[in-house]
C-alpha atoms as a PDB file:
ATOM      1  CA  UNK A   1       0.000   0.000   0.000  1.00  0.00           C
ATOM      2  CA  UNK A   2       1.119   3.300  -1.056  1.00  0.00           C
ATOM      3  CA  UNK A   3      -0.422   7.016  -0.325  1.00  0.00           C
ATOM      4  CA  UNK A   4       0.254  10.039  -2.565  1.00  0.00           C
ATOM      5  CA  UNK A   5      -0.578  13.801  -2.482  1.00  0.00           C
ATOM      6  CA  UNK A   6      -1.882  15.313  -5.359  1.00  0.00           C
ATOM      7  CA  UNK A   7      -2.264  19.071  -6.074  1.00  0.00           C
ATOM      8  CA  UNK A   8      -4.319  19.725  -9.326  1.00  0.00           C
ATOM      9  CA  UNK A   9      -4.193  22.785 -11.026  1.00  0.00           C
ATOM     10  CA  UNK A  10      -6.059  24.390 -13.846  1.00  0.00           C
ATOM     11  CA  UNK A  11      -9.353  24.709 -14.830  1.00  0.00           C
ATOM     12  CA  UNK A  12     -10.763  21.932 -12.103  1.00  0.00           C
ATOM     13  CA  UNK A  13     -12.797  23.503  -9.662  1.00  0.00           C
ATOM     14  CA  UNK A  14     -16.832  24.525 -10.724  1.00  0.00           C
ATOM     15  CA  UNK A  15     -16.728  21.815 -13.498  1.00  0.00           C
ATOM     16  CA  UNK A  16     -17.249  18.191 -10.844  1.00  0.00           C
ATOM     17  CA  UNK A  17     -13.900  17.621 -10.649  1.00  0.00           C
ATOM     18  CA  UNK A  18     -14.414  16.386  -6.816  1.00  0.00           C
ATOM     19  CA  UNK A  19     -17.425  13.970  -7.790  1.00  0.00           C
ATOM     20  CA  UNK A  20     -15.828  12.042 -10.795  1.00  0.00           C
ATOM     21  CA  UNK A  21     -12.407  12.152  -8.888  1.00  0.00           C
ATOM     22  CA  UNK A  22     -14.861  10.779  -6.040  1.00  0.00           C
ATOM     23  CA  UNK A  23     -16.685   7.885  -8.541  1.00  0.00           C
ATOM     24  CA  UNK A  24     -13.090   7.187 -10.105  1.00  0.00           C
ATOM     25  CA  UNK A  25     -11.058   6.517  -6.936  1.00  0.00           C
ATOM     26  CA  UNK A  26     -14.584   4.031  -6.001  1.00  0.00           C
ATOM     27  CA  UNK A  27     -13.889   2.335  -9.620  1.00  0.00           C
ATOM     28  CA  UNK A  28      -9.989   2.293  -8.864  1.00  0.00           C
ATOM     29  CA  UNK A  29     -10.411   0.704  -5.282  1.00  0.00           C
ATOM     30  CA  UNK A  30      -8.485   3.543  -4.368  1.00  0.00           C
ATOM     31  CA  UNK A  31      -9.128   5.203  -0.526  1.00  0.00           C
ATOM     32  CA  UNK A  32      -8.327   8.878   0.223  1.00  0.00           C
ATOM     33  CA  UNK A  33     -10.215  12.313   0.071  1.00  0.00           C
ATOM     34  CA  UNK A  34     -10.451  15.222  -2.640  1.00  0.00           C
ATOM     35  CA  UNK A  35     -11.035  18.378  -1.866  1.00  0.00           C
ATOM     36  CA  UNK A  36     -10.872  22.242  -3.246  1.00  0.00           C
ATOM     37  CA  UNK A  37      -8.218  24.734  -2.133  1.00  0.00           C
ATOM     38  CA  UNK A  38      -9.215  28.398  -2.280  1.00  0.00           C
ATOM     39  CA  UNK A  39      -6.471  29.148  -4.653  1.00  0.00           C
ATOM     40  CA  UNK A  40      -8.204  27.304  -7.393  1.00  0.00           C
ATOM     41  CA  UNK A  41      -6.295  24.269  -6.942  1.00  0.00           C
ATOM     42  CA  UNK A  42      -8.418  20.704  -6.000  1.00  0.00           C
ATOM     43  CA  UNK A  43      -6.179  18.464  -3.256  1.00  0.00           C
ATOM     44  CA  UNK A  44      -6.473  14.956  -3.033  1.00  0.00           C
ATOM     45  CA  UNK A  45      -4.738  11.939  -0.570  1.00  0.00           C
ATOM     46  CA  UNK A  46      -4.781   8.729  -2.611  1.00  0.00           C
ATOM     47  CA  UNK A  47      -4.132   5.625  -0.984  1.00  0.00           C
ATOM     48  CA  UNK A  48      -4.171   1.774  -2.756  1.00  0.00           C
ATOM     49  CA  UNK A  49      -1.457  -0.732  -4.025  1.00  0.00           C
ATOM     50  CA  UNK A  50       1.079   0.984  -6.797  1.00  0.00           C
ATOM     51  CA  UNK A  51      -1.414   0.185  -9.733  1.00  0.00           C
ATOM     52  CA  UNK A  52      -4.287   1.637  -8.642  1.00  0.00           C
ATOM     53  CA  UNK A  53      -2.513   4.859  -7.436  1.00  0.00           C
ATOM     54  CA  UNK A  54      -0.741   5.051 -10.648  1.00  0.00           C
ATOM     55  CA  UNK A  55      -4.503   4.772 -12.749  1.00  0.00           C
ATOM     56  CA  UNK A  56      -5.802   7.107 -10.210  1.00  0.00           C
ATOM     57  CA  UNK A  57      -2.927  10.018 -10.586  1.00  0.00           C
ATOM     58  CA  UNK A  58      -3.470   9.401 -14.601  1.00  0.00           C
ATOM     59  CA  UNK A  59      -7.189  10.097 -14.740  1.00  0.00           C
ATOM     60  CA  UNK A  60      -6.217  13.679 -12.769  1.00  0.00           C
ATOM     61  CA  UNK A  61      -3.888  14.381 -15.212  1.00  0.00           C
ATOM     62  CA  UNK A  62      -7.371  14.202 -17.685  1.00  0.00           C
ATOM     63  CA  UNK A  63      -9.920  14.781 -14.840  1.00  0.00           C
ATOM     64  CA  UNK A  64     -13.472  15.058 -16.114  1.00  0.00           C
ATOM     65  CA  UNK A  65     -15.075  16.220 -19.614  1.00  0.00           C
ATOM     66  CA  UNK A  66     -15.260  19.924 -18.262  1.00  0.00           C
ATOM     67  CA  UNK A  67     -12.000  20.060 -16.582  1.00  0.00           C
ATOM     68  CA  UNK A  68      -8.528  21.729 -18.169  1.00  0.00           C
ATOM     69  CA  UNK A  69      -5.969  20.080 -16.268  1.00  0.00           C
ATOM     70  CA  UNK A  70      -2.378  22.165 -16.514  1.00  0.00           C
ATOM     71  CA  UNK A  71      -0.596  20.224 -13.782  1.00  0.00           C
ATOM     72  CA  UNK A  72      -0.713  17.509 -11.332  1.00  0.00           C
ATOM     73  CA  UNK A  73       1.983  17.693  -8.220  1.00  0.00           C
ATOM     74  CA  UNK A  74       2.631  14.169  -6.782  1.00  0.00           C
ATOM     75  CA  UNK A  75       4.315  14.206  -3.722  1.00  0.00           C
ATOM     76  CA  UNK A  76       4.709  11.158  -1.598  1.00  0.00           C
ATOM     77  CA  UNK A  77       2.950  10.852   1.957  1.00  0.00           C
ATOM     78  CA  UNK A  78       2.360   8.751   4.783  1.00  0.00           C
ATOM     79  CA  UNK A  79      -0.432   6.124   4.517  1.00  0.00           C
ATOM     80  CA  UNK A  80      -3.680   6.562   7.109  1.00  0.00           C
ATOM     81  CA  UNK A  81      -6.687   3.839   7.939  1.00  0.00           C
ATOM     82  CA  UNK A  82      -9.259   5.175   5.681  1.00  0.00           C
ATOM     83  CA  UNK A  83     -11.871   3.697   4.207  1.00  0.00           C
ATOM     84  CA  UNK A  84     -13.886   4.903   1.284  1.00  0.00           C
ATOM     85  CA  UNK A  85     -12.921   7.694  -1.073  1.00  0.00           C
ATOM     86  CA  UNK A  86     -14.287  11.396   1.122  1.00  0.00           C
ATOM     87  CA  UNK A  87     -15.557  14.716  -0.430  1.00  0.00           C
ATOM     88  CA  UNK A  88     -14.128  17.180   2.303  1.00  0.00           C
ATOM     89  CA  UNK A  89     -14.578  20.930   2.860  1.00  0.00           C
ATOM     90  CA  UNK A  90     -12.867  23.504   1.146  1.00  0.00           C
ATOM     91  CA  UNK A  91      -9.447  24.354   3.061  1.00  0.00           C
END
């Protein structure tokens, strides 16, 4: 099991970035959370064996229809006991 933190920028927040990242990450087996920044940026913690991650950072780098991704930042992080795939609040 791996975890990664993503940082999404671009066109991805009023377009339901958050619910297909949300319905992906489900479809993935993928745990974490996604959730909008207030400098336009969507954050996500994604958490599943090395495959799965890997799918899961590739559909952000398309997102969904709406979205015009410019960048995703992977960074490494620490794994947690989740379970499920969480909508949070804007930070």
């Amino acid at each position: 099991m791996i975890a990664r933190r993503l940082v999404v920028r671009g066109r991805v927040q009023g377009v339901g970035f958050r619910y297909a990242a949300q319905e992906a990450a489900e479809r993935l087996g993928v745990s974490g959370w996604v959730r909008n920044r207030r400098n336009g940026t969507v954050e996500a913690l994604v958490q599943a064996d090395a495959p799965a991650v890997t799918a899961m950072i590739e559909w952000c780098r398309r997102g969904p229809p709406a979205a015009q991704v410019e960048e995703v930042e992977v960074a490494e992080a620490v794994t947690e006991e989740l379970a499920g795939f969480a909508l949070r609040p804007t930070t």
